[in-house]
PDB file of N, CA and C in Angstrom:
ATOM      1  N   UNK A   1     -14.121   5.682  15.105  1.00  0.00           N
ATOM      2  CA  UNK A   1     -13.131   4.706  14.724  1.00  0.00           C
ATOM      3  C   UNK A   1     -12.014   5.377  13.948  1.00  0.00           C
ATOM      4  N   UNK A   2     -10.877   4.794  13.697  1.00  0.00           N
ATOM      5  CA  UNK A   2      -9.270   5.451  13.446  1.00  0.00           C
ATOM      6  C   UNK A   2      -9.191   4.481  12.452  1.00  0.00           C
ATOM      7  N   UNK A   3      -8.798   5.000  11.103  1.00  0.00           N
ATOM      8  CA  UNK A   3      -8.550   3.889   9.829  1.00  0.00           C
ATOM      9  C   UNK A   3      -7.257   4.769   9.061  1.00  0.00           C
ATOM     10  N   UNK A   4      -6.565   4.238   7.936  1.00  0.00           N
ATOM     11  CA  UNK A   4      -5.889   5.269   7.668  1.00  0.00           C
ATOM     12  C   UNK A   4      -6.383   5.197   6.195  1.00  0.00           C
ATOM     13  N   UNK A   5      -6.083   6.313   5.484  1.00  0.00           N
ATOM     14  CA  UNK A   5      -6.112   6.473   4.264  1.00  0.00           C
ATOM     15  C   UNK A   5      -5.319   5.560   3.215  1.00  0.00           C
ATOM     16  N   UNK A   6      -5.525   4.868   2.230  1.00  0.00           N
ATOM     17  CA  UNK A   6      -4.282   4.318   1.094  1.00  0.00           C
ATOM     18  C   UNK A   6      -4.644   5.240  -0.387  1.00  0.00           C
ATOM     19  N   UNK A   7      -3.863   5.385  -0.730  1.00  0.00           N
ATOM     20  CA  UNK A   7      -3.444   6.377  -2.289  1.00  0.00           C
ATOM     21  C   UNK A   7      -3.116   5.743  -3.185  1.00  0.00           C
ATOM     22  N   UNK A   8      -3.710   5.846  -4.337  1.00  0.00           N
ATOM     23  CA  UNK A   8      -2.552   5.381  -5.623  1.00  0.00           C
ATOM     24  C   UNK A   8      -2.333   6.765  -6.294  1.00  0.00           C
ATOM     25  N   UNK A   9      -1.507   6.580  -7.000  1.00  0.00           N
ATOM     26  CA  UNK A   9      -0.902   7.697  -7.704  1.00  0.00           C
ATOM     27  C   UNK A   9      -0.318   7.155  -9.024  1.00  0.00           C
ATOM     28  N   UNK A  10       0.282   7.245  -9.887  1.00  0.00           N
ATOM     29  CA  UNK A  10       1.034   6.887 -11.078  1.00  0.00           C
ATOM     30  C   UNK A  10       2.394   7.396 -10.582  1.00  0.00           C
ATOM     31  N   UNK A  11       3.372   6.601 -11.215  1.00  0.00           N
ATOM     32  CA  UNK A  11       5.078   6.790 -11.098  1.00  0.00           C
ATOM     33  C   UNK A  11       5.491   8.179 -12.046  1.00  0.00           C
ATOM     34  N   UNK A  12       5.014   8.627 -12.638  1.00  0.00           N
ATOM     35  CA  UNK A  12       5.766   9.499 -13.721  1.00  0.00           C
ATOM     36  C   UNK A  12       5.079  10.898 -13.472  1.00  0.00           C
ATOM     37  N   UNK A  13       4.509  11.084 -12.040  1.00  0.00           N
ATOM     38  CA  UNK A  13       4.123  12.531 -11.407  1.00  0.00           C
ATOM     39  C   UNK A  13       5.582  12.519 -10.288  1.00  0.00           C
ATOM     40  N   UNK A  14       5.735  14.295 -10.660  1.00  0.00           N
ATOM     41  CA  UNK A  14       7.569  14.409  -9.895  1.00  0.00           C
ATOM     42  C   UNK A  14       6.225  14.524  -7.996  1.00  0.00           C
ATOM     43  N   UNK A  15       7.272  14.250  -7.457  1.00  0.00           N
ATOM     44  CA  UNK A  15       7.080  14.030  -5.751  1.00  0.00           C
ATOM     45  C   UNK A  15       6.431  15.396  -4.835  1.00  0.00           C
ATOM     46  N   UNK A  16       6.718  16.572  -5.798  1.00  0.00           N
ATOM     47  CA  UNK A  16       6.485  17.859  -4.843  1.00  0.00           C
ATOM     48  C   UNK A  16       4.988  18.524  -5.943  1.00  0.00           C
ATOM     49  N   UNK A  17       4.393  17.099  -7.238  1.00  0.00           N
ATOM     50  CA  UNK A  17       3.406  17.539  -7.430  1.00  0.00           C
ATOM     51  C   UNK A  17       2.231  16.999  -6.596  1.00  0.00           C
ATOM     52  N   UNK A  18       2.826  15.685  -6.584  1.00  0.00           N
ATOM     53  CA  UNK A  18       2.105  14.741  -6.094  1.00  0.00           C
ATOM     54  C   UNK A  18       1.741  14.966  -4.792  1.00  0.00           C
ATOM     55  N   UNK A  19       2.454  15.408  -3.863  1.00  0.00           N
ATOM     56  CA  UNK A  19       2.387  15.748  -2.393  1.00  0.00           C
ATOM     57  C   UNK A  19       1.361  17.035  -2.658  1.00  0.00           C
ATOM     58  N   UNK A  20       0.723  17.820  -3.421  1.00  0.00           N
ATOM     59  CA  UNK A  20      -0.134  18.922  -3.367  1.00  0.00           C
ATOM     60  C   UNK A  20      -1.611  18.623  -3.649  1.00  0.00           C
ATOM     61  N   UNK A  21      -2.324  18.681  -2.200  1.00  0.00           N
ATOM     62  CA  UNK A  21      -3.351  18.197  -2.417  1.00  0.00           C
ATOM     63  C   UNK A  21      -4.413  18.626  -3.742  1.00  0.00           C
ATOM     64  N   UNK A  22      -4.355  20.327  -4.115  1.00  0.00           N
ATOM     65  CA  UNK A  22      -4.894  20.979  -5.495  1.00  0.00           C
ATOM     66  C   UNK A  22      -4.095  20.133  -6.370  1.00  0.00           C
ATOM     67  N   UNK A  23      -3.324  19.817  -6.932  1.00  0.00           N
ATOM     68  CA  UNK A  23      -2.752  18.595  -7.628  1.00  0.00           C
ATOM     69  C   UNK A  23      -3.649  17.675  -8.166  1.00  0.00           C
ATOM     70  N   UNK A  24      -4.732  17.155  -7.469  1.00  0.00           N
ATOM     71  CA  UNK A  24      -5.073  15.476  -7.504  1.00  0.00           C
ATOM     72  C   UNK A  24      -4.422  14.815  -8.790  1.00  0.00           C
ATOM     73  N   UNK A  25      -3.448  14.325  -7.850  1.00  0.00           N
ATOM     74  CA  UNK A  25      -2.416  13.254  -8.350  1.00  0.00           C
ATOM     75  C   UNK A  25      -2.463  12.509  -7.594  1.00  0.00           C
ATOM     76  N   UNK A  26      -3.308  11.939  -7.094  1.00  0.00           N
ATOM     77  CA  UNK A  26      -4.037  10.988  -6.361  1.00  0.00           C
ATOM     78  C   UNK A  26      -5.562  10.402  -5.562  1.00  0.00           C
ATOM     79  N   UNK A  27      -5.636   8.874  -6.345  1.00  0.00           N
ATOM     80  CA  UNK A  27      -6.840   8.755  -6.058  1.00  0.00           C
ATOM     81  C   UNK A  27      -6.815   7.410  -4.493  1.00  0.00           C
ATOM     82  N   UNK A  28      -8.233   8.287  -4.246  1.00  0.00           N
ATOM     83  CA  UNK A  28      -8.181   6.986  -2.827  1.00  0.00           C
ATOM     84  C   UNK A  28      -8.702   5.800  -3.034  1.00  0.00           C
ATOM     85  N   UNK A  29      -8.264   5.326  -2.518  1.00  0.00           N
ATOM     86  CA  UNK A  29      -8.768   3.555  -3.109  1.00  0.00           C
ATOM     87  C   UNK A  29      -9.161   2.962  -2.447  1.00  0.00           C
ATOM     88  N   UNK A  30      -8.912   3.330  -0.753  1.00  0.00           N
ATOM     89  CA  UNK A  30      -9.664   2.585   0.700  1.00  0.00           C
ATOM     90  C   UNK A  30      -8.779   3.307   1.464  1.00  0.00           C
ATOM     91  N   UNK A  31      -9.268   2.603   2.825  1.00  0.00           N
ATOM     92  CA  UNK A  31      -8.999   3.320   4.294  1.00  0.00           C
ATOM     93  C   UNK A  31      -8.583   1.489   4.953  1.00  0.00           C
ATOM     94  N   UNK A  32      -7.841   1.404   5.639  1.00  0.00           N
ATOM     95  CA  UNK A  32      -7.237   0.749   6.222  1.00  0.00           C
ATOM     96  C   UNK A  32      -7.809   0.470   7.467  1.00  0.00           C
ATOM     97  N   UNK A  33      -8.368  -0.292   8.644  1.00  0.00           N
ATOM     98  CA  UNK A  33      -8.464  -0.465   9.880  1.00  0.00           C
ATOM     99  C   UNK A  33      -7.269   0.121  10.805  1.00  0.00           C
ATOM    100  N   UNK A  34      -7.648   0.851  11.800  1.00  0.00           N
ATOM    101  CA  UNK A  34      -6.282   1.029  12.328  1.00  0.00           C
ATOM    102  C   UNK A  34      -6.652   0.839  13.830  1.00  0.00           C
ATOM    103  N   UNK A  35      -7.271  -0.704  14.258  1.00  0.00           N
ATOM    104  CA  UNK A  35      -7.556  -0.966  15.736  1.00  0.00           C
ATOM    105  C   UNK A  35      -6.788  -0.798  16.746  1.00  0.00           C
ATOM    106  N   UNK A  36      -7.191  -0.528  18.145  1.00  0.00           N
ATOM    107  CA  UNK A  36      -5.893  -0.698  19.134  1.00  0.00           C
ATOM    108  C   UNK A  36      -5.398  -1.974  19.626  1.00  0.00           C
ATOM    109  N   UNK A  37      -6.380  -3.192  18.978  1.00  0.00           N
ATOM    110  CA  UNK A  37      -6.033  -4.577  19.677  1.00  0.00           C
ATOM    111  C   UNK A  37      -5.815  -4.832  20.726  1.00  0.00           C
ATOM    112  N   UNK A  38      -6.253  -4.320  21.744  1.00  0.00           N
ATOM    113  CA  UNK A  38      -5.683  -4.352  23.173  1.00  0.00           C
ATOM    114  C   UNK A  38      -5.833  -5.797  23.382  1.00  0.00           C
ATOM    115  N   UNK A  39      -6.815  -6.411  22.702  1.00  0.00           N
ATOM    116  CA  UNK A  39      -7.220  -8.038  23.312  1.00  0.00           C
ATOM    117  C   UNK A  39      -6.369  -8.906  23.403  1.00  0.00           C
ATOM    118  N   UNK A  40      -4.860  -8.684  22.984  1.00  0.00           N
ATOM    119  CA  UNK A  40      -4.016  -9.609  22.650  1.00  0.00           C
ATOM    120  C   UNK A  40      -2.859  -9.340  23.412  1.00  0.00           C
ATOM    121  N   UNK A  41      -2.022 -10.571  23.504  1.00  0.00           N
ATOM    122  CA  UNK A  41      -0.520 -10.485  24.652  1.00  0.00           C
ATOM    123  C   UNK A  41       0.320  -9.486  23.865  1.00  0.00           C
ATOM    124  N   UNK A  42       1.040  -9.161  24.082  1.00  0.00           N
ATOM    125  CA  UNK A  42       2.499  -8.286  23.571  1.00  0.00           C
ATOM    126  C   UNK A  42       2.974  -9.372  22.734  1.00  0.00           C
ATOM    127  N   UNK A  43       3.038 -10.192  22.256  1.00  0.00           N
ATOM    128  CA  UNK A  43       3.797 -11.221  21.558  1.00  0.00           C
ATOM    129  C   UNK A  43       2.960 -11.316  21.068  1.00  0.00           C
ATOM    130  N   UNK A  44       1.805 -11.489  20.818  1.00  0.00           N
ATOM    131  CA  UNK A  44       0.756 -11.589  19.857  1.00  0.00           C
ATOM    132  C   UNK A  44       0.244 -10.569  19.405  1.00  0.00           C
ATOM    133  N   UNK A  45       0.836  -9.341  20.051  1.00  0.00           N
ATOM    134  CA  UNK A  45       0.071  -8.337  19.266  1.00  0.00           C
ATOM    135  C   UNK A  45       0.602  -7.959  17.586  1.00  0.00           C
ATOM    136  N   UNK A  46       1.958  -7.287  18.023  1.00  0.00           N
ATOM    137  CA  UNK A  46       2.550  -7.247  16.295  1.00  0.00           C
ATOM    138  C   UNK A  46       2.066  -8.378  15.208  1.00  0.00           C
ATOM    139  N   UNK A  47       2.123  -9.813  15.332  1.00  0.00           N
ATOM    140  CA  UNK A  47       1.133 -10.843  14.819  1.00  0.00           C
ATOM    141  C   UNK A  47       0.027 -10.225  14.122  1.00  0.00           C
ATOM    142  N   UNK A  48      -0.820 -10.224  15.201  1.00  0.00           N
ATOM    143  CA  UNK A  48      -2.456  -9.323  14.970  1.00  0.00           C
ATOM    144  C   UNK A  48      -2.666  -8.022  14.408  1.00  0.00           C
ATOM    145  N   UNK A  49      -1.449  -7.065  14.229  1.00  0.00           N
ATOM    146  CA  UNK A  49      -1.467  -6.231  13.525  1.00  0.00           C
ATOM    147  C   UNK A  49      -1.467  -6.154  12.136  1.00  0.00           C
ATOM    148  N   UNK A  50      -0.416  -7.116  11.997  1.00  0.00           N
ATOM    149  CA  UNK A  50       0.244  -7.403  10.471  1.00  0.00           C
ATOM    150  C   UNK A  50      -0.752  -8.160   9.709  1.00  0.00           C
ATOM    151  N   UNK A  51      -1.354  -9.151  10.444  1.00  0.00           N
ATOM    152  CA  UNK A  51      -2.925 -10.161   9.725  1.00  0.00           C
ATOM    153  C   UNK A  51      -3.611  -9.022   9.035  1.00  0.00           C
ATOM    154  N   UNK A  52      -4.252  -7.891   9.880  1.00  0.00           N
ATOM    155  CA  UNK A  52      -5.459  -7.258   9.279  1.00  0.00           C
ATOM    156  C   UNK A  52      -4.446  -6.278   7.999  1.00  0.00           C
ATOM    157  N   UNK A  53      -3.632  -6.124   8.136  1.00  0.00           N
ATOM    158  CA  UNK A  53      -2.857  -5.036   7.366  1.00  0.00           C
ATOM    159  C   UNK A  53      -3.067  -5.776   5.825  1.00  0.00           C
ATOM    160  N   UNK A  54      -1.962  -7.186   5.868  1.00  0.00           N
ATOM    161  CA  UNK A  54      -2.018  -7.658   4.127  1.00  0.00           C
ATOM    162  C   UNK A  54      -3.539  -8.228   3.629  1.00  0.00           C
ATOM    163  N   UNK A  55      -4.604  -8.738   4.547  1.00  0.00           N
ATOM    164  CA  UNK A  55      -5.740  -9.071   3.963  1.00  0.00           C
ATOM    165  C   UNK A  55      -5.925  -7.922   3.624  1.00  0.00           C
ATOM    166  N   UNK A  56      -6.510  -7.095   4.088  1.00  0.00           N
ATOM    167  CA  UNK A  56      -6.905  -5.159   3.539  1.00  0.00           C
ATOM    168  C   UNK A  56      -6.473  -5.319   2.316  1.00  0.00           C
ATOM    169  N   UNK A  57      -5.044  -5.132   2.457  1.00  0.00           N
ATOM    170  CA  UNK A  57      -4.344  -4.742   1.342  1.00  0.00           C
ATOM    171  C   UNK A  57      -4.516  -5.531   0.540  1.00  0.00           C
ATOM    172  N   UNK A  58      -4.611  -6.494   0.022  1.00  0.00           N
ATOM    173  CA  UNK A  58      -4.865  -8.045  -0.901  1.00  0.00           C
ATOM    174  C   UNK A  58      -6.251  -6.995  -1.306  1.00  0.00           C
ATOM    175  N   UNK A  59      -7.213  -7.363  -0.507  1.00  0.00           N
ATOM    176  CA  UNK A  59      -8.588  -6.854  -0.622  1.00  0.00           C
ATOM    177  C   UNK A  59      -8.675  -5.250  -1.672  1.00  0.00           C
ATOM    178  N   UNK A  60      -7.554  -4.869  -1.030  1.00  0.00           N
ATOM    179  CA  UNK A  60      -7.866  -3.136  -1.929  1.00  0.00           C
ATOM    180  C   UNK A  60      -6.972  -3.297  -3.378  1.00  0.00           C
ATOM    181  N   UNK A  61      -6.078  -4.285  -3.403  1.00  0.00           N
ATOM    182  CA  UNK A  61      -5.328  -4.195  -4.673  1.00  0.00           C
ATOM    183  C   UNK A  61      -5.648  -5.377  -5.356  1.00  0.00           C
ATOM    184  N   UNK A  62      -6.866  -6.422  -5.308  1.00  0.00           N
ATOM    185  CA  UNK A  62      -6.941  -7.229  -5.999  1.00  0.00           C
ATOM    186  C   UNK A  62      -7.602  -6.788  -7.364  1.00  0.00           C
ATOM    187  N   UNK A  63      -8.349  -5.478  -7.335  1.00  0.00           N
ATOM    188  CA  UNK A  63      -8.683  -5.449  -9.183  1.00  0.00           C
ATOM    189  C   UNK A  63      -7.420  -5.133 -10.024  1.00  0.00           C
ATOM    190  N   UNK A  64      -6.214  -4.600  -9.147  1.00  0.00           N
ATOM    191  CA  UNK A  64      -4.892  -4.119  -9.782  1.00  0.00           C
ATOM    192  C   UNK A  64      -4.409  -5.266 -10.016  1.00  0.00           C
ATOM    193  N   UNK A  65      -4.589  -6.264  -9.380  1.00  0.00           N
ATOM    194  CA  UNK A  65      -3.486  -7.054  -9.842  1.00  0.00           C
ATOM    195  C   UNK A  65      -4.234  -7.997 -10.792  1.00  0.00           C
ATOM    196  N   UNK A  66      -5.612  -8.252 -10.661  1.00  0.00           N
ATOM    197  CA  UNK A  66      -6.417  -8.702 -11.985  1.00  0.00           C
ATOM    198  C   UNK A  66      -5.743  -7.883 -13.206  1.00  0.00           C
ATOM    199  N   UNK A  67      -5.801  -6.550 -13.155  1.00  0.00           N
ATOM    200  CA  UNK A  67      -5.878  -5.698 -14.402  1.00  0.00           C
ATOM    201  C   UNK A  67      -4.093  -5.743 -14.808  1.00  0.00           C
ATOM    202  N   UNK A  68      -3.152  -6.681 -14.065  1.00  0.00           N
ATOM    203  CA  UNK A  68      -2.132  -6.429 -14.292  1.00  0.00           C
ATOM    204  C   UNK A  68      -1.795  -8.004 -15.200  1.00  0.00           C
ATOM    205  N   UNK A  69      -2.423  -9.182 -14.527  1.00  0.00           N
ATOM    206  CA  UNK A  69      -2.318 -10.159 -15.450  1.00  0.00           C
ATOM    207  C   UNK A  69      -3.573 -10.163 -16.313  1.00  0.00           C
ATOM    208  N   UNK A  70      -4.128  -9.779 -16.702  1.00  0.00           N
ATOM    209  CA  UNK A  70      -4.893  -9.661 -17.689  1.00  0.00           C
ATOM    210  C   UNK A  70      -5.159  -8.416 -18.860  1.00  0.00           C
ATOM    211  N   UNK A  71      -4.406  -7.395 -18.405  1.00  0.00           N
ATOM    212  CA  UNK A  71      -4.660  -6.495 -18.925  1.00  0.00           C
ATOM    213  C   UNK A  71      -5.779  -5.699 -18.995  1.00  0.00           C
ATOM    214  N   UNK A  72      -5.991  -4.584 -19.585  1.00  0.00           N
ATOM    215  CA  UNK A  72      -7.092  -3.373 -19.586  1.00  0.00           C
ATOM    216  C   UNK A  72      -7.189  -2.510 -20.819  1.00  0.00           C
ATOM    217  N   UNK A  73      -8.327  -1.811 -21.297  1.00  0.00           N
ATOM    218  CA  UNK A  73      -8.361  -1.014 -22.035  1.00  0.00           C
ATOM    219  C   UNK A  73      -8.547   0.565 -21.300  1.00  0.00           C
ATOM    220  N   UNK A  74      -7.431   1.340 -21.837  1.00  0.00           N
ATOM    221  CA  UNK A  74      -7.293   2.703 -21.295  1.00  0.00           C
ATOM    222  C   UNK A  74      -7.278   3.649 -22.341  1.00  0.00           C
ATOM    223  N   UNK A  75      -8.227   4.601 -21.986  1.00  0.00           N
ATOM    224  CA  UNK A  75      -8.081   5.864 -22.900  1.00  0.00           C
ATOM    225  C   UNK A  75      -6.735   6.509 -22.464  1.00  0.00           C
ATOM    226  N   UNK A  76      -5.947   6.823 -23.642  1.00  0.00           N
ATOM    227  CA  UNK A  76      -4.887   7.978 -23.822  1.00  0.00           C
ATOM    228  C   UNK A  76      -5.684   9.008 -23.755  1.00  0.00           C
ATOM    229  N   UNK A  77      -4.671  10.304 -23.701  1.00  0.00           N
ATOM    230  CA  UNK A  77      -4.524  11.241 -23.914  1.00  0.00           C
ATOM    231  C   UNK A  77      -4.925  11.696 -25.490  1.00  0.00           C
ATOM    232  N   UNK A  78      -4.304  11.135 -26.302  1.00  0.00           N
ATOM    233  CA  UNK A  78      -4.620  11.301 -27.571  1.00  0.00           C
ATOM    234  C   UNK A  78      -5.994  10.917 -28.305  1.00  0.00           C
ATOM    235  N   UNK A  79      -6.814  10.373 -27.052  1.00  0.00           N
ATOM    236  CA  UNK A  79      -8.277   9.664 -27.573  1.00  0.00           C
ATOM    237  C   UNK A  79      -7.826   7.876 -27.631  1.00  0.00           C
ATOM    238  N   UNK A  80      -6.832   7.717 -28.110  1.00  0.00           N
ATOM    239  CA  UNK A  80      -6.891   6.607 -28.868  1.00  0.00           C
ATOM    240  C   UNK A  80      -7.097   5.784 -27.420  1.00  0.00           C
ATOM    241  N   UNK A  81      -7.556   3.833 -27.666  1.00  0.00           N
ATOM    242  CA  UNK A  81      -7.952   3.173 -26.575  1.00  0.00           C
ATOM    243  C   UNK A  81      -6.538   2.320 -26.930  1.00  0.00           C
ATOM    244  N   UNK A  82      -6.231   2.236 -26.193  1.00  0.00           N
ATOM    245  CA  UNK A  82      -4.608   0.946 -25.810  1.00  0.00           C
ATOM    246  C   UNK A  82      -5.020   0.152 -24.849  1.00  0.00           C
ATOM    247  N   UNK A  83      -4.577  -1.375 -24.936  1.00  0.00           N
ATOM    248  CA  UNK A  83      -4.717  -2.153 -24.088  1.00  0.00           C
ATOM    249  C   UNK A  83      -3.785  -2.922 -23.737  1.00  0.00           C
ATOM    250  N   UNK A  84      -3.626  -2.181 -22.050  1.00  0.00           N
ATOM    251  CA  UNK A  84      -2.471  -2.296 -21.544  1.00  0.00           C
ATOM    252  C   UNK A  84      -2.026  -3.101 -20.369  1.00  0.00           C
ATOM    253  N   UNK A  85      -1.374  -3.577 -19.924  1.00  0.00           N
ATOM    254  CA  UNK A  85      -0.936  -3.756 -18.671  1.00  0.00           C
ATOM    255  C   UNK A  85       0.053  -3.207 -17.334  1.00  0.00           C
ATOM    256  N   UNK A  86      -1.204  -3.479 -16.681  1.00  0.00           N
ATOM    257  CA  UNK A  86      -0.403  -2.186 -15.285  1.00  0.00           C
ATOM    258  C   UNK A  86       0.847  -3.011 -14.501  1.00  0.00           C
ATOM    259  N   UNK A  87       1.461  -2.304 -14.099  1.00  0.00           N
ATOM    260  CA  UNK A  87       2.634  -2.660 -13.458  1.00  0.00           C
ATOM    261  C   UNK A  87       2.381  -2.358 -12.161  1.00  0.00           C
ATOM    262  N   UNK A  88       2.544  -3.107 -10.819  1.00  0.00           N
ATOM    263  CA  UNK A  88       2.884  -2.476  -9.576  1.00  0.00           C
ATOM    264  C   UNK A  88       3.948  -2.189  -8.990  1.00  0.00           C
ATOM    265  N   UNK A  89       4.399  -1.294  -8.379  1.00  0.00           N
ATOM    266  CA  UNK A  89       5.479  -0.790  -7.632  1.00  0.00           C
ATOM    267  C   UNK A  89       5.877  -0.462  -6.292  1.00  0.00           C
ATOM    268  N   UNK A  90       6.680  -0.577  -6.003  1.00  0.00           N
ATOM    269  CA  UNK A  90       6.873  -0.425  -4.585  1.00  0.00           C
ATOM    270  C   UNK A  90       6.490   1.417  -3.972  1.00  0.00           C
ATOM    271  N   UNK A  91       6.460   1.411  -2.929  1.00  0.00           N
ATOM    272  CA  UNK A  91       6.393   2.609  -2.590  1.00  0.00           C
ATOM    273  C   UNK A  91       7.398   3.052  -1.174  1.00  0.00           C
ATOM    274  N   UNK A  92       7.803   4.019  -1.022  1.00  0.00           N
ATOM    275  CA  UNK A  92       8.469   4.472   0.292  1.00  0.00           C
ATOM    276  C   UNK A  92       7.918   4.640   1.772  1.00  0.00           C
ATOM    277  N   UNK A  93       8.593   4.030   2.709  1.00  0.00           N
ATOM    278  CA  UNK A  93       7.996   4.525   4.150  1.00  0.00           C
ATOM    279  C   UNK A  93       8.931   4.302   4.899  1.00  0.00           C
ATOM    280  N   UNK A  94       8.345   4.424   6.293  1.00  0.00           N
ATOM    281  CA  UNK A  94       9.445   4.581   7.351  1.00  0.00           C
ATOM    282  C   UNK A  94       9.358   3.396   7.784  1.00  0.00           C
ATOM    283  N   UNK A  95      10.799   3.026   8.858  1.00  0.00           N
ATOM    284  CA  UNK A  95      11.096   1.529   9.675  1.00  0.00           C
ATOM    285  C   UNK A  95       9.988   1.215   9.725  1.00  0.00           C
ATOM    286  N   UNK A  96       9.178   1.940  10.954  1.00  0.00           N
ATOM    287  CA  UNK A  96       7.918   1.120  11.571  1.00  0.00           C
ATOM    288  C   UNK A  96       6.981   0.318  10.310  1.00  0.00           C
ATOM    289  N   UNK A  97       7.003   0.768   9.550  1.00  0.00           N
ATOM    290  CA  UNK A  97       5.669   0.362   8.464  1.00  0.00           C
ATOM    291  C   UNK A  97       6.508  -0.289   7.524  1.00  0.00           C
ATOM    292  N   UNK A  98       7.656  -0.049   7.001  1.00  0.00           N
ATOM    293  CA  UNK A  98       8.979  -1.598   6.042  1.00  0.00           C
ATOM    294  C   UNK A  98       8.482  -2.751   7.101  1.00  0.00           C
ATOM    295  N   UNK A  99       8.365  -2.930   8.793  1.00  0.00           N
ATOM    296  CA  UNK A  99       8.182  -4.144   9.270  1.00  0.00           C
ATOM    297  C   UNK A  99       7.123  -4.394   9.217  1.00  0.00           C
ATOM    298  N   UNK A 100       6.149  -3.974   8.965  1.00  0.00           N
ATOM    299  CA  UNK A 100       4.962  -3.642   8.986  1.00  0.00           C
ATOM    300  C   UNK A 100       4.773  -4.911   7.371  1.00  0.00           C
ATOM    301  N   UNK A 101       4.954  -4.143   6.305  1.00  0.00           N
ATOM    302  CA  UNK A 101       4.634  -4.670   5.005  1.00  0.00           C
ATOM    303  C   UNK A 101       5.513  -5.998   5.015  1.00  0.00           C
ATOM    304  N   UNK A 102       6.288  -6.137   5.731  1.00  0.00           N
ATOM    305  CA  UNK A 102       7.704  -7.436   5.284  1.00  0.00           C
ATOM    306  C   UNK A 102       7.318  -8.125   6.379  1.00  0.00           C
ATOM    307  N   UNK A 103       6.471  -7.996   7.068  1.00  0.00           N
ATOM    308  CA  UNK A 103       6.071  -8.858   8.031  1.00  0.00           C
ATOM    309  C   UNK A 103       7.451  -9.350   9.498  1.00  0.00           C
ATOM    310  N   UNK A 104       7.985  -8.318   9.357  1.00  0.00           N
ATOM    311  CA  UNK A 104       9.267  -8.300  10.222  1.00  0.00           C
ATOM    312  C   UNK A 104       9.230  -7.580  11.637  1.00  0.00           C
ATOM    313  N   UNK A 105       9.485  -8.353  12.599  1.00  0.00           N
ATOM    314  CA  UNK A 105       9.193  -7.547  14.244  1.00  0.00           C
ATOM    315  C   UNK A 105      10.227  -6.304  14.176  1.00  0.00           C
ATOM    316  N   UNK A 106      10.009  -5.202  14.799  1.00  0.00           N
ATOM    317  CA  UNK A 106      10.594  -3.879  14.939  1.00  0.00           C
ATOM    318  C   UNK A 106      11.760  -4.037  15.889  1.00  0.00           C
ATOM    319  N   UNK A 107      12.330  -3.169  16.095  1.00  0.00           N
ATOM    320  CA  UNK A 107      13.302  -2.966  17.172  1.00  0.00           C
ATOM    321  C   UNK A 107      14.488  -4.534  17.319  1.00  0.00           C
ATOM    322  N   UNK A 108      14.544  -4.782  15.978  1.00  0.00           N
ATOM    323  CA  UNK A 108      15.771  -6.299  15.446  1.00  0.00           C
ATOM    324  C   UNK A 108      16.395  -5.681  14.234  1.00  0.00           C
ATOM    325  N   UNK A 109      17.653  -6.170  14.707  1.00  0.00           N
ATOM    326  CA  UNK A 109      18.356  -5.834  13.388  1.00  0.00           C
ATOM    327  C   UNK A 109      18.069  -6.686  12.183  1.00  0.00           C
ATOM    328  N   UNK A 110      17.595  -6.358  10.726  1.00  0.00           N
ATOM    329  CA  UNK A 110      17.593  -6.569   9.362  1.00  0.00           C
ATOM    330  C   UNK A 110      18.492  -7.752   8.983  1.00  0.00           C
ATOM    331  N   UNK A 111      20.088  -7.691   9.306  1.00  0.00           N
ATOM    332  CA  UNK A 111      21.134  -7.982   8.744  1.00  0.00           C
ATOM    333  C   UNK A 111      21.899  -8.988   9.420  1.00  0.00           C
ATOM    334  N   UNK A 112      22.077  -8.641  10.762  1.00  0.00           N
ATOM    335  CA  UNK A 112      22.386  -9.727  11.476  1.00  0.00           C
ATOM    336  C   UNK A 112      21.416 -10.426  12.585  1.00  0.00           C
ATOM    337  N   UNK A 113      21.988 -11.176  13.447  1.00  0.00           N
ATOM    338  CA  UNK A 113      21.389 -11.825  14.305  1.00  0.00           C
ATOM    339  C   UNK A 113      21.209 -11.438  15.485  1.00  0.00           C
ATOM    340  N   UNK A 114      20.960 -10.040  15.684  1.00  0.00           N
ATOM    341  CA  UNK A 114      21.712  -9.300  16.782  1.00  0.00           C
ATOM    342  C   UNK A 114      19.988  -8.438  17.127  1.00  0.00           C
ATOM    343  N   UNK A 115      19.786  -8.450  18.433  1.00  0.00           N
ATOM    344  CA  UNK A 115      18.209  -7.975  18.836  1.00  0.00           C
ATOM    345  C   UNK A 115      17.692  -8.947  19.509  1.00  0.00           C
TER     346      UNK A 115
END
């Protein structure tokens, strides 16, 4: 079976540390389904893609977003325990996967009405 990897990382690691796997500046948090769906029409397929994508995702980021309205206790660096709240953030990707997360069909223009 074909799944993909998902990462978290923290915002305040620079991009060319983070990208080095000896680094670990990143932890895995789940693997994604990545079916071929053949079972479905062409018009229903993008549909059926996008379903399994945000449940996953709901599913892999729901203790984050618990720990974001409720807060957490985190060890610093300094020892000391702070109790904090996490923030989520967006992250970067390409066309295919922006329609992907925004739930938007591919190959249409964004802006106008035109596709």
């Amino acid at each position: 079976q074909v799944s993909t990897p998902v990462y978290l990382s923290i915002g305040n690691i620079a991009k060319a540390k983070r990208c080095e796997p000896s680094a670990q500046a990143t932890v895995l948090i789940g693997y994604l389904p990545a079916g071929k769906l053949d079972c479905f029409t062409p018009d229903a397929h993008s549909l059926a893609r996008y379903r399994p994508f945000h449940h996953c995702m709901g599913l892999l980021l729901h203790p984050l977003i618990a720990a974001r309205n409720d807060g957490v206790d985190m060890v610093c660096m300094d020892s000391w325990i702070w109790y904090v709240y996490l923030i989520l953030a967006t992250y970067v990707v390409d066309f295919p996967e922006q329609c992907l997360v925004s739930c938007c069909r591919e190959n249409h223009c964004l802006k106008c009405l035109m596709g």
